[in-house]
Protein backbone atom coordinates (compact mmCIF):
# COMPACT_ATOMS: atom_id res chain seq x y z
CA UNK A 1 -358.70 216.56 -1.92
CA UNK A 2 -359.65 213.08 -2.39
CA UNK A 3 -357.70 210.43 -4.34
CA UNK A 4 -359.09 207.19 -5.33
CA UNK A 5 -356.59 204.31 -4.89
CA UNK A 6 -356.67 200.84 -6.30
CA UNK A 7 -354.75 198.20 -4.02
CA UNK A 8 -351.38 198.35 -6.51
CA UNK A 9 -351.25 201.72 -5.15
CA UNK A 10 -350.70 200.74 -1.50
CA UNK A 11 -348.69 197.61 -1.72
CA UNK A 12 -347.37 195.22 -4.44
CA UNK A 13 -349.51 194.12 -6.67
CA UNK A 14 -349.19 190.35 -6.37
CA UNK A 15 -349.73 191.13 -2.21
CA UNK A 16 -353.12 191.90 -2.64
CA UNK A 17 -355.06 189.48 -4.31
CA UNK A 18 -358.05 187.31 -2.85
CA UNK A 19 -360.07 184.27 -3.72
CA UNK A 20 -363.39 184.16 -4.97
CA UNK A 21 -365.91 185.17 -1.31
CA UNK A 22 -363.58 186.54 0.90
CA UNK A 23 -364.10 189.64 2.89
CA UNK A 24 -360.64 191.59 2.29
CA UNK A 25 -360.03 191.22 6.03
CA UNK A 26 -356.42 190.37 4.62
CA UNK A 27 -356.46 193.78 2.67
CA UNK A 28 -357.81 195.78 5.47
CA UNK A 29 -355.20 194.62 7.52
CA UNK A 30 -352.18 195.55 5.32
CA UNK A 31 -353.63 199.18 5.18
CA UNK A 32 -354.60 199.44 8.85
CA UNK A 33 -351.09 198.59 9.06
CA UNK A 34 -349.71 201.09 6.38
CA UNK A 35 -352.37 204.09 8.32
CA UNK A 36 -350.44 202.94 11.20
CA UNK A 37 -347.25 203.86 9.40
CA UNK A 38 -347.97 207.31 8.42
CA UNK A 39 -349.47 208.58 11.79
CA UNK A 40 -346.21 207.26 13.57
CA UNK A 41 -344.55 210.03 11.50
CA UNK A 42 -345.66 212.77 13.26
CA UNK A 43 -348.69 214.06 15.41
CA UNK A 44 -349.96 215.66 12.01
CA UNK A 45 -351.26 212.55 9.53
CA UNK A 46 -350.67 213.23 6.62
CA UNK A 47 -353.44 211.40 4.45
CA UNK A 48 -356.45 208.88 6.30
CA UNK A 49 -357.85 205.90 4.16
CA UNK A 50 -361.05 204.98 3.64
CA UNK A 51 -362.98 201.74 2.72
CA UNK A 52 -365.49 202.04 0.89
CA UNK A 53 -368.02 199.51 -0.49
CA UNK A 54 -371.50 198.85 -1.56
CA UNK A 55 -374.15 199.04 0.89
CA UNK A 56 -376.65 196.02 0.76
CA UNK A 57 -379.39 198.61 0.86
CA UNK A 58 -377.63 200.32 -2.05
CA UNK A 59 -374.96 203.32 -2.38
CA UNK A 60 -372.03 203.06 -0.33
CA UNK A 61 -370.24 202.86 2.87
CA UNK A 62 -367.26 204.19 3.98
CA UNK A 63 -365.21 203.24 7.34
CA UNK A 64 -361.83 205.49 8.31
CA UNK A 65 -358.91 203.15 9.25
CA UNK A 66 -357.22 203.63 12.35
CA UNK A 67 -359.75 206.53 13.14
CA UNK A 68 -363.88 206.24 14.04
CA UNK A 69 -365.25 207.77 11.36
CA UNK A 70 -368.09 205.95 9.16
CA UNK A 71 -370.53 207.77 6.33
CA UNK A 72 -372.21 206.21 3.94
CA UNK A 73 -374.04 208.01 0.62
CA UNK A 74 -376.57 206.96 -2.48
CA UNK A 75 -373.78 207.95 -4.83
CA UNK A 76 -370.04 208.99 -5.30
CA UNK A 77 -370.90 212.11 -5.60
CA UNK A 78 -372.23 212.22 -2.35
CA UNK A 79 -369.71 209.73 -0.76
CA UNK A 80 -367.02 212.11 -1.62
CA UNK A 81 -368.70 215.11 -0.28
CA UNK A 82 -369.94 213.18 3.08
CA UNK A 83 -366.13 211.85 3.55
CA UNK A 84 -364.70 215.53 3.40
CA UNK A 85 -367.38 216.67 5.65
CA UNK A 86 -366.37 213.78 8.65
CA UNK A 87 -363.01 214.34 7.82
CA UNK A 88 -363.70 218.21 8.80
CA UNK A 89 -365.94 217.45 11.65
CA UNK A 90 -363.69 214.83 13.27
CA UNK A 91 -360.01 216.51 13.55
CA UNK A 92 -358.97 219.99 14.42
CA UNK A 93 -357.74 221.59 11.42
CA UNK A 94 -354.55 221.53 12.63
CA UNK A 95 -354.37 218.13 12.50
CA UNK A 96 -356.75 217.25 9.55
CA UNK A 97 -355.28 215.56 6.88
CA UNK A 98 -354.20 217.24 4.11
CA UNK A 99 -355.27 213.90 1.35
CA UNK A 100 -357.94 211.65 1.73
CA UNK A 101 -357.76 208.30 0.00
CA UNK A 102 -360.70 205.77 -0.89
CA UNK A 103 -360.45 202.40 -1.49
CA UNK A 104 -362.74 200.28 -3.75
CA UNK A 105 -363.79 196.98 -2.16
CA UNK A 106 -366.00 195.03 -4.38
CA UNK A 107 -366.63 191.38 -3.49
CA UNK A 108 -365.48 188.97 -6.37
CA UNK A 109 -367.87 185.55 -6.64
């Protein structure tokens, strides 16, 4: 299953907000931290997070936080499918997540 989150999802709203040509590194940091979180619950993790955002070639990317996993597609569609697939390929299934979320980044000028 994937769930797409926006940023009020993972952290107060007002927590998350960035001026005009930043990178996010702020953002990526406060859910690196909250991946951190859930893993330290258990050897099972529960969900992974993704960030995803638009390749300069077109389509998208998508990085894993806290795990090294990286696909990239011309379209959601795809995205969504390639995600599941390195989600599958990377853990054992008894340690696969059971939710994968993606997260929007979209550079504000």
């Amino acid at each position: 299953m994937i769930t797409v989150i926006t940023a009020t999802e993972v952290a107060a709203p007002n927590a998350l907000k960035f001026k005009a040509g930043t990178h996010h590194e702020e953002l990526r940091i406060k859910l690196r931290f909250l991946l951190v979180s859930v893993a330290d619950k258990g050897a099972n993790m529960n969900e992974i997070f993704f960030i995803v955002e638009d390749a300069p070639e077109g389509g998208y990317t998508a990085k894993a936080l806290g795990e090294s996993i990286y696909t990239d597609a011309d379209n959601l569609e795809e995205l969504h499918a390639n995600v599941q697939d390195a989600v599958r390929c990377h853990f054992d299934e008894d340690k696969k997540p059971k939710m994968i979320r993606l997260h929007f980044v979209h550079e504000v000028m």
